[in-house]
Every structure is written in structure tokens, then in C-alpha cells.
PDB file of N, CA and C in Angstrom:
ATOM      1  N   UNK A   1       0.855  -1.170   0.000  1.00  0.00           N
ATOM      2  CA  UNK A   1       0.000   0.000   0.000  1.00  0.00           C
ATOM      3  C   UNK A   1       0.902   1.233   0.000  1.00  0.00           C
ATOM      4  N   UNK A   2       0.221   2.363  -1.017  1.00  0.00           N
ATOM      5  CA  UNK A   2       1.447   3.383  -0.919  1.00  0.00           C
ATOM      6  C   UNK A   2       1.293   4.537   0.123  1.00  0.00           C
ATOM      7  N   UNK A   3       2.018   5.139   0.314  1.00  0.00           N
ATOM      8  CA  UNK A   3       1.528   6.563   1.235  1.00  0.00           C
ATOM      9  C   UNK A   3       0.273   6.772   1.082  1.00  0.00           C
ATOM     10  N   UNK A   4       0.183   7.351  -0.149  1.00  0.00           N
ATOM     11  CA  UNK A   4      -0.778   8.138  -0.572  1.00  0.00           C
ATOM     12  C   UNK A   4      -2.904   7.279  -0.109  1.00  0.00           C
ATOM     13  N   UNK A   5      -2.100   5.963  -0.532  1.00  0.00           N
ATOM     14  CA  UNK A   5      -3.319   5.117  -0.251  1.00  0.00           C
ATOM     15  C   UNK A   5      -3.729   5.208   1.366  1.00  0.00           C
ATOM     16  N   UNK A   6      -2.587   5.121   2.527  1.00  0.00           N
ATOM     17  CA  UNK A   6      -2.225   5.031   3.800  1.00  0.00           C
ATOM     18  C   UNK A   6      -3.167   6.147   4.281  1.00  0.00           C
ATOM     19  N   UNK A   7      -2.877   7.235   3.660  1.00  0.00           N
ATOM     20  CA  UNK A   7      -3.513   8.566   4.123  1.00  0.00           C
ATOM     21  C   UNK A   7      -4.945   8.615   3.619  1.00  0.00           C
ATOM     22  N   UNK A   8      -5.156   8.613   2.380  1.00  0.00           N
ATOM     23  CA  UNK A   8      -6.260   8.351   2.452  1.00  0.00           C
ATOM     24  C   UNK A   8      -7.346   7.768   3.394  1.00  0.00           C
ATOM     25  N   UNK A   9      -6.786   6.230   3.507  1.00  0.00           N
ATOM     26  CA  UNK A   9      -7.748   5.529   3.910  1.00  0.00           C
ATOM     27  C   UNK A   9      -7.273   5.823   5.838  1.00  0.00           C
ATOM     28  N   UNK A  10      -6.737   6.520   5.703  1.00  0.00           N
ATOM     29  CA  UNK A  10      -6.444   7.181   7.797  1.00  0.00           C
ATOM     30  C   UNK A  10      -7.656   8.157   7.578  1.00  0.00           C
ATOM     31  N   UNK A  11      -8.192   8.952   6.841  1.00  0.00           N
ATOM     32  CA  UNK A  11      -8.678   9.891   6.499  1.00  0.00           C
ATOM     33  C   UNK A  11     -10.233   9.424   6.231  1.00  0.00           C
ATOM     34  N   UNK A  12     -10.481   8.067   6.022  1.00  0.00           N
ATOM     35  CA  UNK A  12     -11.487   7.824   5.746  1.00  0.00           C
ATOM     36  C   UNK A  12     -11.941   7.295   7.041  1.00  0.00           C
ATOM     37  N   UNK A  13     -11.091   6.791   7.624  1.00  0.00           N
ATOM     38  CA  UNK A  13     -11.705   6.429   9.094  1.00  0.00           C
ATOM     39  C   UNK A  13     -11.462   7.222  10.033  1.00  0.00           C
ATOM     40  N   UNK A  14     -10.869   8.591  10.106  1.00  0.00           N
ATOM     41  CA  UNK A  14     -11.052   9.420  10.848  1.00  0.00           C
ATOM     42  C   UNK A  14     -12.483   9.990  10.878  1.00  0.00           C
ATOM     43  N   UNK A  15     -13.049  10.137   9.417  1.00  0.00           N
ATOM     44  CA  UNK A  15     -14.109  11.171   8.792  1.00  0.00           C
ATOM     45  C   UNK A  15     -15.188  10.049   9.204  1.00  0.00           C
ATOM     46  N   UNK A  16     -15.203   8.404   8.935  1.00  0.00           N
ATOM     47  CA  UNK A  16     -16.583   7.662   9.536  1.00  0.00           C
ATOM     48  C   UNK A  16     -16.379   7.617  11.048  1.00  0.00           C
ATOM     49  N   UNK A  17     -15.382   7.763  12.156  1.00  0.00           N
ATOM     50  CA  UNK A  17     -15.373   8.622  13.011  1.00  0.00           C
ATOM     51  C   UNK A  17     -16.000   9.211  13.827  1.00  0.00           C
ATOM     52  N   UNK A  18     -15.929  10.505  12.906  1.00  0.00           N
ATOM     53  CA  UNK A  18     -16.186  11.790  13.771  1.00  0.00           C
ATOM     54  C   UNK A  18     -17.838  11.780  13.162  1.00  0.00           C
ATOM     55  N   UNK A  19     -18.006  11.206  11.938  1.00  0.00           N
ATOM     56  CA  UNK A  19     -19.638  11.164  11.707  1.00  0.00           C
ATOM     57  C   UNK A  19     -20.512  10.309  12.627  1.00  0.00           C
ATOM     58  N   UNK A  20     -19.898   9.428  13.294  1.00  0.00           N
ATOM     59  CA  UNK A  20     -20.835   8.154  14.024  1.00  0.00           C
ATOM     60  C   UNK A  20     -21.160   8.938  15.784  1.00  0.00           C
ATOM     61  N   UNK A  21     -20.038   9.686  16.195  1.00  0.00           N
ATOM     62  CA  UNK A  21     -20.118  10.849  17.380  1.00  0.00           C
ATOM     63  C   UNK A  21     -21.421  11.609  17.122  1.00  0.00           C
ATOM     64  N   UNK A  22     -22.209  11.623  18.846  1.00  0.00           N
ATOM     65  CA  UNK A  22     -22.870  12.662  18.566  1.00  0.00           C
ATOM     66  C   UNK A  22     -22.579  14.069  18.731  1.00  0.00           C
ATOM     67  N   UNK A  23     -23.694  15.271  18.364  1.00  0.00           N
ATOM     68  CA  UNK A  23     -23.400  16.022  17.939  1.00  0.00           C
ATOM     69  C   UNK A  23     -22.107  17.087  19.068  1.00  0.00           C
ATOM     70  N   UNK A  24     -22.091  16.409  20.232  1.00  0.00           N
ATOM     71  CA  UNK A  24     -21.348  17.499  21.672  1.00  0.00           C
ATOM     72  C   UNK A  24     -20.554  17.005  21.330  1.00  0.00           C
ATOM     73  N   UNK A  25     -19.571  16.034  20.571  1.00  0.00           N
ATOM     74  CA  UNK A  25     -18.748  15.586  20.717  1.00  0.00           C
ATOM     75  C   UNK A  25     -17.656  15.029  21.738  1.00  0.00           C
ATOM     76  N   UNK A  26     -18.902  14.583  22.916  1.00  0.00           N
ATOM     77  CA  UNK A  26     -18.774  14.215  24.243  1.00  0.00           C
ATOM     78  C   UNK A  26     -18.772  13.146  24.494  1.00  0.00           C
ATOM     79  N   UNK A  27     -20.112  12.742  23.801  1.00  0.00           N
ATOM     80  CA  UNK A  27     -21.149  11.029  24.067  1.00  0.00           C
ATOM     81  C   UNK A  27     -22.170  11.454  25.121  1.00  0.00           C
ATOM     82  N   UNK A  28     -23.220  11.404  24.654  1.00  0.00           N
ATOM     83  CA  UNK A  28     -24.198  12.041  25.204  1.00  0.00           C
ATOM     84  C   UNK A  28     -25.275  10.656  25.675  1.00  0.00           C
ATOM     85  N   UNK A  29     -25.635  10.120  26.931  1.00  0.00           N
ATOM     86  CA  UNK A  29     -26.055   9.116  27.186  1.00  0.00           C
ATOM     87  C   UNK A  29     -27.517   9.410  28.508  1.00  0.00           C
ATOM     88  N   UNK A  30     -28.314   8.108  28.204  1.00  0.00           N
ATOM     89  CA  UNK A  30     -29.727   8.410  28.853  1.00  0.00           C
ATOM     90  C   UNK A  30     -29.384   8.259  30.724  1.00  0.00           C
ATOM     91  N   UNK A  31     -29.643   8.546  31.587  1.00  0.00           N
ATOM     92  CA  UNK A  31     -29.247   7.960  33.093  1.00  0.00           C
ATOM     93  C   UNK A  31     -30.641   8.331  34.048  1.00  0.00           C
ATOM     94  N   UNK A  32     -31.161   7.739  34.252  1.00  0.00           N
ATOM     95  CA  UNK A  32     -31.885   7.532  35.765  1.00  0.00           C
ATOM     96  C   UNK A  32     -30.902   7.776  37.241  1.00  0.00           C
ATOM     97  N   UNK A  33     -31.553   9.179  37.460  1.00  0.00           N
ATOM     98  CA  UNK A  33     -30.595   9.524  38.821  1.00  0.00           C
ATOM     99  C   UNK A  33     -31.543  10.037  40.118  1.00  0.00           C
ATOM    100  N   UNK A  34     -30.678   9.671  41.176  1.00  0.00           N
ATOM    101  CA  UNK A  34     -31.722  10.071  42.683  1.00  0.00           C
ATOM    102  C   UNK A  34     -30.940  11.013  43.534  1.00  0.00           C
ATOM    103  N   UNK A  35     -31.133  12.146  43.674  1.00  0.00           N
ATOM    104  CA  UNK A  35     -30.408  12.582  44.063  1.00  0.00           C
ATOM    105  C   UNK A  35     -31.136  13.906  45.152  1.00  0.00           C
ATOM    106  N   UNK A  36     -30.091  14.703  45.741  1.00  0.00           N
ATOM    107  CA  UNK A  36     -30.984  16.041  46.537  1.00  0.00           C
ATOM    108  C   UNK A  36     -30.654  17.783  45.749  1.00  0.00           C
ATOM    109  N   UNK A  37     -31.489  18.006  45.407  1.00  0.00           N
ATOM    110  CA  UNK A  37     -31.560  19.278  44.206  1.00  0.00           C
ATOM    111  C   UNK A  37     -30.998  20.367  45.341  1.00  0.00           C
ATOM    112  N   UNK A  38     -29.775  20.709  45.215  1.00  0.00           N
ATOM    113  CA  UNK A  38     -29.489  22.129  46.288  1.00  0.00           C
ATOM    114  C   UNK A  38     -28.727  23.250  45.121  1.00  0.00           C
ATOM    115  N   UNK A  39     -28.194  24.642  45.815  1.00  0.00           N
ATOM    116  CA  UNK A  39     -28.087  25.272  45.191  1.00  0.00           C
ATOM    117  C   UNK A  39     -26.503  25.918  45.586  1.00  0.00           C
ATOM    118  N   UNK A  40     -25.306  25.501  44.651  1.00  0.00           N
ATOM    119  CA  UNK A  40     -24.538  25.741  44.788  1.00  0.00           C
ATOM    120  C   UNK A  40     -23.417  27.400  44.121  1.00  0.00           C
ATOM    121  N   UNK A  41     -22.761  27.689  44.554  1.00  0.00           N
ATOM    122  CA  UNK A  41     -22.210  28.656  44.888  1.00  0.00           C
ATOM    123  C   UNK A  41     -22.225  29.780  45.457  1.00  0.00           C
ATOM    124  N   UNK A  42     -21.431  31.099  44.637  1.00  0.00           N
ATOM    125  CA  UNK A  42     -21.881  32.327  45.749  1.00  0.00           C
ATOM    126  C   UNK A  42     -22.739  33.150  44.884  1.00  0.00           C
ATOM    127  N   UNK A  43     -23.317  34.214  45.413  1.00  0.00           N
ATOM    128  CA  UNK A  43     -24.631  34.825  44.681  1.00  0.00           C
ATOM    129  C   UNK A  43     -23.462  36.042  44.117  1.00  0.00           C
ATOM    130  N   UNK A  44     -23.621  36.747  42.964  1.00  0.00           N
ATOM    131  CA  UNK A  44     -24.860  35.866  42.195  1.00  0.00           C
ATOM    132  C   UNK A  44     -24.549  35.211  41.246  1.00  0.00           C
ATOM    133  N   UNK A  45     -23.496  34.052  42.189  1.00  0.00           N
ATOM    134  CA  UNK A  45     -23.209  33.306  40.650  1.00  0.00           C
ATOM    135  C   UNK A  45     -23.510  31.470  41.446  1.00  0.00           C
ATOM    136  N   UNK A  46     -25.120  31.856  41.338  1.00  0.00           N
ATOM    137  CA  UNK A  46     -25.163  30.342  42.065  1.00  0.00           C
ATOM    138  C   UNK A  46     -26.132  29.286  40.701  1.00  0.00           C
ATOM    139  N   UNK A  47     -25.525  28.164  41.041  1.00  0.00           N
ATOM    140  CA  UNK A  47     -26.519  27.286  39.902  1.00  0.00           C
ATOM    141  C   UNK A  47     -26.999  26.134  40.684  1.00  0.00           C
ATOM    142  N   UNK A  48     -28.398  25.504  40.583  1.00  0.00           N
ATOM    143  CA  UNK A  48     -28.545  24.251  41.010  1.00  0.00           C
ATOM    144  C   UNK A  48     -27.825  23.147  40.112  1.00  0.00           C
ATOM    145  N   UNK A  49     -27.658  21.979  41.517  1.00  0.00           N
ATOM    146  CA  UNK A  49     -27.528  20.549  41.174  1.00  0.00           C
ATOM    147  C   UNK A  49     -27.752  19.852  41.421  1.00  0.00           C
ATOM    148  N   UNK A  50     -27.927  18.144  41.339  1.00  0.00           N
ATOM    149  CA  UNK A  50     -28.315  17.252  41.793  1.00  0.00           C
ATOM    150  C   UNK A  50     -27.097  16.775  42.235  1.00  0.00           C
ATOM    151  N   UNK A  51     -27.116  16.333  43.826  1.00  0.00           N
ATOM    152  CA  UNK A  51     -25.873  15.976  44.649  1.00  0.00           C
ATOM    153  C   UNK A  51     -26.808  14.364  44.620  1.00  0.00           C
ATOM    154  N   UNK A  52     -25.894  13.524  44.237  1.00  0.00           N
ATOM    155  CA  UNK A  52     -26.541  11.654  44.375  1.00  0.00           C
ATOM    156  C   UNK A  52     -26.087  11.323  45.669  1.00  0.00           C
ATOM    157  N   UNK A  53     -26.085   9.882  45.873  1.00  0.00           N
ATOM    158  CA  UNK A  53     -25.968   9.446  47.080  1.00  0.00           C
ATOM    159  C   UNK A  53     -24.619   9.186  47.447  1.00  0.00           C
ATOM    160  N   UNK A  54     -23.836   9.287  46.301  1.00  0.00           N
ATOM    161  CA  UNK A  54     -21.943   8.708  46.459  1.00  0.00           C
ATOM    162  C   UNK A  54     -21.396  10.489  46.301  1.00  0.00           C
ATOM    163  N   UNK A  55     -22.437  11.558  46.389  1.00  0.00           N
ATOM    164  CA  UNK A  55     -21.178  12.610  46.531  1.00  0.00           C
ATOM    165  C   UNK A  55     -21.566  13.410  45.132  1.00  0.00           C
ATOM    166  N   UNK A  56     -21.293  12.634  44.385  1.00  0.00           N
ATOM    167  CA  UNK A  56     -21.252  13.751  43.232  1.00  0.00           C
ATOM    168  C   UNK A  56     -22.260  14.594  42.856  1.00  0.00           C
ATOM    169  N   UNK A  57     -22.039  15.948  42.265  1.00  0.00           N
ATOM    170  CA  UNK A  57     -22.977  17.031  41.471  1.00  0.00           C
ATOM    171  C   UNK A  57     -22.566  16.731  40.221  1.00  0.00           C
ATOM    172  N   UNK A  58     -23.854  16.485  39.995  1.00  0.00           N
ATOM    173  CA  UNK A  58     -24.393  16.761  38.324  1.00  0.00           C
ATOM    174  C   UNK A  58     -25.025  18.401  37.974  1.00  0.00           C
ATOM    175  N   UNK A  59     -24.318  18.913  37.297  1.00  0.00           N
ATOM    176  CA  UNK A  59     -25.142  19.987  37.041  1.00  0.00           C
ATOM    177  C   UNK A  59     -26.358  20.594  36.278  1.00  0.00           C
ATOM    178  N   UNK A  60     -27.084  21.072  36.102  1.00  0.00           N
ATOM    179  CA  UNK A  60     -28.136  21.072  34.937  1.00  0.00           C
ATOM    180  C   UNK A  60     -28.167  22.181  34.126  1.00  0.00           C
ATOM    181  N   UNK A  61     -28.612  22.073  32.840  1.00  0.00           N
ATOM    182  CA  UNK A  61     -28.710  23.304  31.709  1.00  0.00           C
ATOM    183  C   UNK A  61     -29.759  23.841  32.409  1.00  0.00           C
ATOM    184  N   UNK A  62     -30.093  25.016  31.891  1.00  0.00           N
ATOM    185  CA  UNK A  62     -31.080  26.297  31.924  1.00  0.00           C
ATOM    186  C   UNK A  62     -32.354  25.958  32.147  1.00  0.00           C
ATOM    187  N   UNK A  63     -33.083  24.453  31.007  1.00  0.00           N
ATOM    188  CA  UNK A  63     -34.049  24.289  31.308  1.00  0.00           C
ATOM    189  C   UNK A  63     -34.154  23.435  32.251  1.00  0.00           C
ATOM    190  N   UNK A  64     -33.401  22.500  32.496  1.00  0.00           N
ATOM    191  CA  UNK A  64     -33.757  21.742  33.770  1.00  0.00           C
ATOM    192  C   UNK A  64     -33.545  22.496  35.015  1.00  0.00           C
ATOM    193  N   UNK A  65     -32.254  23.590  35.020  1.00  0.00           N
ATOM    194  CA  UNK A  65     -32.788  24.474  36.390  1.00  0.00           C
ATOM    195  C   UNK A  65     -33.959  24.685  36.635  1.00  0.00           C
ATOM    196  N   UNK A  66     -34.751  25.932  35.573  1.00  0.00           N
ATOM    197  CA  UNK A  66     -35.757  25.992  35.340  1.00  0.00           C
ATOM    198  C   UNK A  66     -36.907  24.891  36.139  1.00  0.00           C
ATOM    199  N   UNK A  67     -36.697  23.897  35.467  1.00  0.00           N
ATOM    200  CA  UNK A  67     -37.815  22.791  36.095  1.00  0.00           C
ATOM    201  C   UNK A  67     -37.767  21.918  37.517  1.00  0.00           C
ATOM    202  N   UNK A  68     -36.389  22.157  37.763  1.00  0.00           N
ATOM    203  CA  UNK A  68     -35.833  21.501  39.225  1.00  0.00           C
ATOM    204  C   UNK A  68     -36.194  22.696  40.463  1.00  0.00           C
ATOM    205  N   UNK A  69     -36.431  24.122  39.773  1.00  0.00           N
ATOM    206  CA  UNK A  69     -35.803  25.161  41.384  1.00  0.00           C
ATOM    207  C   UNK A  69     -37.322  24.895  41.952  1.00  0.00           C
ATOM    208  N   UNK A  70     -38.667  24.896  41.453  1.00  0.00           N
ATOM    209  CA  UNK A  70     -39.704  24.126  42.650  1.00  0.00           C
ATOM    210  C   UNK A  70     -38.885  23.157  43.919  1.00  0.00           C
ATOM    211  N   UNK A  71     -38.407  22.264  43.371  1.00  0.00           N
ATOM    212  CA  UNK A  71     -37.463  21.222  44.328  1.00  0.00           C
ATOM    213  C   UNK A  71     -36.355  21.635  45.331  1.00  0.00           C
ATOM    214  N   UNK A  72     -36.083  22.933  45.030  1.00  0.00           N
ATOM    215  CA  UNK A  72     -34.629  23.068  45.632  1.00  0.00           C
ATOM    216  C   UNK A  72     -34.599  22.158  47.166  1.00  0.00           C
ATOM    217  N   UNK A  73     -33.566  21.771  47.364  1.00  0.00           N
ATOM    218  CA  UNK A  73     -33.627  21.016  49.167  1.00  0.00           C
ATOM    219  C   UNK A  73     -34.582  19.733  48.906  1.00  0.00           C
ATOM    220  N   UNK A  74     -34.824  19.308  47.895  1.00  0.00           N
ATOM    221  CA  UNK A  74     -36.240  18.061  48.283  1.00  0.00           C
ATOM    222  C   UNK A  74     -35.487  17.226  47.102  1.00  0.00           C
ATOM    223  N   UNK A  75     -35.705  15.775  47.132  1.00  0.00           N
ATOM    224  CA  UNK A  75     -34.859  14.620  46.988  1.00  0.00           C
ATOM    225  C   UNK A  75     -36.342  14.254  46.297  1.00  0.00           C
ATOM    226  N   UNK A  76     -34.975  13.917  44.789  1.00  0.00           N
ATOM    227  CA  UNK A  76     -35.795  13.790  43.717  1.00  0.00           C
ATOM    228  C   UNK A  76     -34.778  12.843  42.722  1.00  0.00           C
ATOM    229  N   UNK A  77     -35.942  11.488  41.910  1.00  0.00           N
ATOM    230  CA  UNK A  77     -35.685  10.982  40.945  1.00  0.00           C
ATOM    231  C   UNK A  77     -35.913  11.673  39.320  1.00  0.00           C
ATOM    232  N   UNK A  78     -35.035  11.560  38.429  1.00  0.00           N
ATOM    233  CA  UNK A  78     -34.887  12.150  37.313  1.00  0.00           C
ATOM    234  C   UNK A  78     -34.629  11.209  36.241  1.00  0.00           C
ATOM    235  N   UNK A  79     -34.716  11.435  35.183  1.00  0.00           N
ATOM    236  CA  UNK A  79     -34.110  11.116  33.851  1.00  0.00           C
ATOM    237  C   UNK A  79     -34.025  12.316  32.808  1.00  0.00           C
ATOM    238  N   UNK A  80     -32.509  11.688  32.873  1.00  0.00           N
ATOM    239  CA  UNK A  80     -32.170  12.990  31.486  1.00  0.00           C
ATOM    240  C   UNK A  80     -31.211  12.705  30.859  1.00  0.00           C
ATOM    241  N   UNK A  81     -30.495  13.390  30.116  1.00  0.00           N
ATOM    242  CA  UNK A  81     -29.375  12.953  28.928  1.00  0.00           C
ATOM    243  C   UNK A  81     -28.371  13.449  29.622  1.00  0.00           C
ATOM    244  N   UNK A  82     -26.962  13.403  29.730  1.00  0.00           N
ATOM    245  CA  UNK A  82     -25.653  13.720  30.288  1.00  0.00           C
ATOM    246  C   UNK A  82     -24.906  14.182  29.114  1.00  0.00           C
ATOM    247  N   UNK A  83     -24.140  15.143  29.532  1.00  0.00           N
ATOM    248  CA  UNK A  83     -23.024  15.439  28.812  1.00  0.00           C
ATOM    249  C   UNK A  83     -22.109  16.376  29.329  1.00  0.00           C
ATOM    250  N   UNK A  84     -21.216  15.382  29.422  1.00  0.00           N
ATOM    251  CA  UNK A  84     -19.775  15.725  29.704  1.00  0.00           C
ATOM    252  C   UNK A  84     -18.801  16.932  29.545  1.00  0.00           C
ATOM    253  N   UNK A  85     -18.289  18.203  30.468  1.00  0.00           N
ATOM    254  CA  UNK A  85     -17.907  19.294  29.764  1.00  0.00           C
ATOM    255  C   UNK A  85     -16.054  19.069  30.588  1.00  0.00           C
ATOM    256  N   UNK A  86     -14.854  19.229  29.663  1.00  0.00           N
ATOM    257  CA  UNK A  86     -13.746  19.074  30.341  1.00  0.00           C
ATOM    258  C   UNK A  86     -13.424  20.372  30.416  1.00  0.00           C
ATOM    259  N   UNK A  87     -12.674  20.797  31.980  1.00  0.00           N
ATOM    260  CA  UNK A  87     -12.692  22.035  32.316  1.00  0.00           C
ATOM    261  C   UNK A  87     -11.081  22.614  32.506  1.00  0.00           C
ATOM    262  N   UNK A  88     -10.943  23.541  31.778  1.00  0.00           N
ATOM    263  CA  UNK A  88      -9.528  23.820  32.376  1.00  0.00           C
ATOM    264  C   UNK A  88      -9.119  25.254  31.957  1.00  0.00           C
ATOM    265  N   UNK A  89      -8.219  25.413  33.275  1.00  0.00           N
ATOM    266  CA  UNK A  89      -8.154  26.901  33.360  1.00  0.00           C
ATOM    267  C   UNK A  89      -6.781  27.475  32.551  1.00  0.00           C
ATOM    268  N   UNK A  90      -6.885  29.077  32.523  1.00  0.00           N
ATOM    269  CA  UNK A  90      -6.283  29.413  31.754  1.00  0.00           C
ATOM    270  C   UNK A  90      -4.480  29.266  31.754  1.00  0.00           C
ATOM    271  N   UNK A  91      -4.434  28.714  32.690  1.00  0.00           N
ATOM    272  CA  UNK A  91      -2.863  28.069  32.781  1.00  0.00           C
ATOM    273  C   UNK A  91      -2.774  26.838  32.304  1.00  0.00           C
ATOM    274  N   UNK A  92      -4.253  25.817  31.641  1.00  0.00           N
ATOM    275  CA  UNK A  92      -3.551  24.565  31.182  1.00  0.00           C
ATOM    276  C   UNK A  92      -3.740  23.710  32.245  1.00  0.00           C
ATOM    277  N   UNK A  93      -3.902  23.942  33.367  1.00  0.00           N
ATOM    278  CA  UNK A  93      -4.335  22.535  34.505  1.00  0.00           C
ATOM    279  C   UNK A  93      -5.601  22.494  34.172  1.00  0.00           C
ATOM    280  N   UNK A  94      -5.626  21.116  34.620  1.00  0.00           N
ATOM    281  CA  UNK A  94      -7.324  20.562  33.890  1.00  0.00           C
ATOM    282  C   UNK A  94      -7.786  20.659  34.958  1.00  0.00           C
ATOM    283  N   UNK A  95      -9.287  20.441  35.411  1.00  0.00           N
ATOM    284  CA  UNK A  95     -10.001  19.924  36.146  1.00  0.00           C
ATOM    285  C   UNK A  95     -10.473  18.876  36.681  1.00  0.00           C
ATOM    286  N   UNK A  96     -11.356  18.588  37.126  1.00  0.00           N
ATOM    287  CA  UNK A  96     -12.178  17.505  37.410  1.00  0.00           C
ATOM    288  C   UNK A  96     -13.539  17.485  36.004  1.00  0.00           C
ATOM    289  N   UNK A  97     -13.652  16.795  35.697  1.00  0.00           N
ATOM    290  CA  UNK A  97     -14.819  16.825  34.548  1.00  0.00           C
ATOM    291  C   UNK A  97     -15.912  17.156  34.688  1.00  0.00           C
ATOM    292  N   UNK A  98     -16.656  17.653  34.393  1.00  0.00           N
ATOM    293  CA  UNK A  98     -18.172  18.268  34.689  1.00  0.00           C
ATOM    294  C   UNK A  98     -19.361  17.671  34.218  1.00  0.00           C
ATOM    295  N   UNK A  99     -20.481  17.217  34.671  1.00  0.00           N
ATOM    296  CA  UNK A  99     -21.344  16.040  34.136  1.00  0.00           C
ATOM    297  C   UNK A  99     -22.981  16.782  34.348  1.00  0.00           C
ATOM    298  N   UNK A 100     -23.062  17.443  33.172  1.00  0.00           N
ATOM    299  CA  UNK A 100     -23.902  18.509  32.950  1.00  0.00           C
ATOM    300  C   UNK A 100     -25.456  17.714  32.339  1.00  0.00           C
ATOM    301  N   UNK A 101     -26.535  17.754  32.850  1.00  0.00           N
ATOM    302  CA  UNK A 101     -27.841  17.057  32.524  1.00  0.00           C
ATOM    303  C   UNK A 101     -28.693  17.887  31.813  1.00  0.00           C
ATOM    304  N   UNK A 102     -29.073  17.658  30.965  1.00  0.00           N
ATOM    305  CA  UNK A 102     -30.041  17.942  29.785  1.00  0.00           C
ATOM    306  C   UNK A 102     -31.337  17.116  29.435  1.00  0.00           C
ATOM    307  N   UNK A 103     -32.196  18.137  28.935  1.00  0.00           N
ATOM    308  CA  UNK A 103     -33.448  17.058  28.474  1.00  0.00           C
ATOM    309  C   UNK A 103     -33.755  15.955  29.900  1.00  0.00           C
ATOM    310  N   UNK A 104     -34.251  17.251  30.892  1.00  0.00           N
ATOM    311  CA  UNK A 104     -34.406  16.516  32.433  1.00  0.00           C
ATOM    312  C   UNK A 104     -36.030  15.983  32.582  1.00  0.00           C
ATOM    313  N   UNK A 105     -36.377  15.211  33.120  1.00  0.00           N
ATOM    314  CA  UNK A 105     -37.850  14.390  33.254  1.00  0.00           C
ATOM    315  C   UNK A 105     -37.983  14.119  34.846  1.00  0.00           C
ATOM    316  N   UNK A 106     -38.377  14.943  35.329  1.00  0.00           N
ATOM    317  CA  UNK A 106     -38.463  14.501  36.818  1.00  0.00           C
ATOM    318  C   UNK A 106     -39.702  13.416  36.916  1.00  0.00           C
ATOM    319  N   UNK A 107     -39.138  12.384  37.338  1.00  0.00           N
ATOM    320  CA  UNK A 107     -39.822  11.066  37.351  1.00  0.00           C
ATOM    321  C   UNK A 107     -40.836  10.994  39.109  1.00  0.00           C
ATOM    322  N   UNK A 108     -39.821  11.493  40.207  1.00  0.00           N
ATOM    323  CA  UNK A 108     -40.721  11.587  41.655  1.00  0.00           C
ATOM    324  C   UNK A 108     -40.341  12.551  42.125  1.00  0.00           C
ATOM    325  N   UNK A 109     -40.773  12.758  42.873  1.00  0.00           N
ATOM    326  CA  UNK A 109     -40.446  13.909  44.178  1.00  0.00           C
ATOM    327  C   UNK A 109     -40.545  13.154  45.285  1.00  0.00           C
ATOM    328  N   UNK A 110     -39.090  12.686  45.957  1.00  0.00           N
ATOM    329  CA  UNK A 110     -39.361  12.052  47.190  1.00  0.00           C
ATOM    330  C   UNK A 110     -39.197  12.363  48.465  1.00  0.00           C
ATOM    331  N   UNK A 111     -39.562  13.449  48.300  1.00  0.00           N
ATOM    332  CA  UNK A 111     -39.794  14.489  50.201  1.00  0.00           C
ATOM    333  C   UNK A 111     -40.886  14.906  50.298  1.00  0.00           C
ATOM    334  N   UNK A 112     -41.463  15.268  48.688  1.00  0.00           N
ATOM    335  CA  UNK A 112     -43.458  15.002  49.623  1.00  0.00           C
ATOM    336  C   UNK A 112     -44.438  14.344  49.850  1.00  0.00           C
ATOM    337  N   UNK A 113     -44.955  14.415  50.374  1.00  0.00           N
ATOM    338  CA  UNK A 113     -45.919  12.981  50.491  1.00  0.00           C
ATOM    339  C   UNK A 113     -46.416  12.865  49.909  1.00  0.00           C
ATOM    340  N   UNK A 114     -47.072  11.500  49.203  1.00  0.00           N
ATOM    341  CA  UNK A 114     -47.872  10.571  48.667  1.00  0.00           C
ATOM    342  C   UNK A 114     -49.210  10.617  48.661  1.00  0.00           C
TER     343      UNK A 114
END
């Protein structure tokens, strides 16, 4: 095979690739989560999240804030899409990864009664 063929066909499976990725170029996946909706940082730069039971915040886009701040403080099941944001500051150290929820479906509300 010559160079020319080599590159090509590197080129062809780079390009079926990056076409089979969805569009965040993250991987954007469905998750069922339980978690307690609180409201993190300082004003006025605070955003809700869903803190789960092992610790972690998930954060949410605009519209699921939107649909979560009824909940704030009250422990709630969800489904929504995830996607992944890598964070790093302007010196080049990375972060910890950020696991941002979209297209949110609040499935219960489990702090009010029944």
C-alpha cells in the first residue's frame, strides 16, 4: 500500500469517526438519577444541582434548572441525557470533569408525600 493510499484511507476512518459521534462531541447518554436538588455557589453566581448518594454534582442546563428550582432542598428521581464538559483553566491545569444534565424528566419527588 502506498503513502498516498495510507492517508487516504487514515482519512477515511477518521471522517466515519467523527460522523458516528454525537453532535457534543462528548457522548451524550440516557441515566436515571436520585439525588438532593441544592443550590450551589456564591450569589450571584449560584446554579442548582443534583448531589446523588456517592457525593457527586451533576449539574443542569437552563431548562432543567428551570424545572428543578420548585425542588430546591427536596430529593428527587430524574431522567435525562448527560453530557460531559472538560474544564480547564487558563494556565492549562485541567479539572475535574463536569457532568452537565439535559433534556431533564423529573420522574418523583421524594420528600413530599404521597
Amino acid at each position: 500500500m502506498t503513502t498516498r493510499q495510507k492517508e487516504a484511507l487514515s482519512l477515511a476512518l477518521l471522517l466515519c469517526t467523527a460522523l458516528s459521534l454525537p453532535a457534543s462531541g462528548q457522548g451524550d447518554d440516557r441515566i436515571t438519577l436520585r439525588g438532593n436538588v441544592r443550590r450551589i455557589g456564591n450569589d450571584p453566581f449560584t446554579e442548582l444541582v443534583i448531589s446523588d448518594e456517592e457525593g457527586q454534582d451533576w449539574r443542569l442546563d437552563e431548562k432543567s434548572a428551570a424545572l428543578l428550582l420548585p425542588f430546591e432542598q427536596q430529593r428527587v428521581t430524574v431522567t435525562a441525557s448527560v453530557r460531559q464538559k472538560e474544564m480547564i483553566l487558563a494556565n492549562g491545569k485541567k479539572l475535574a470533569t463536569r457532568k452537565i444534565l439535559y433534556d431533564l424528566v423529573l420522574e418523583e419527588n421524594l420528600t413530599s408525600p404521597k
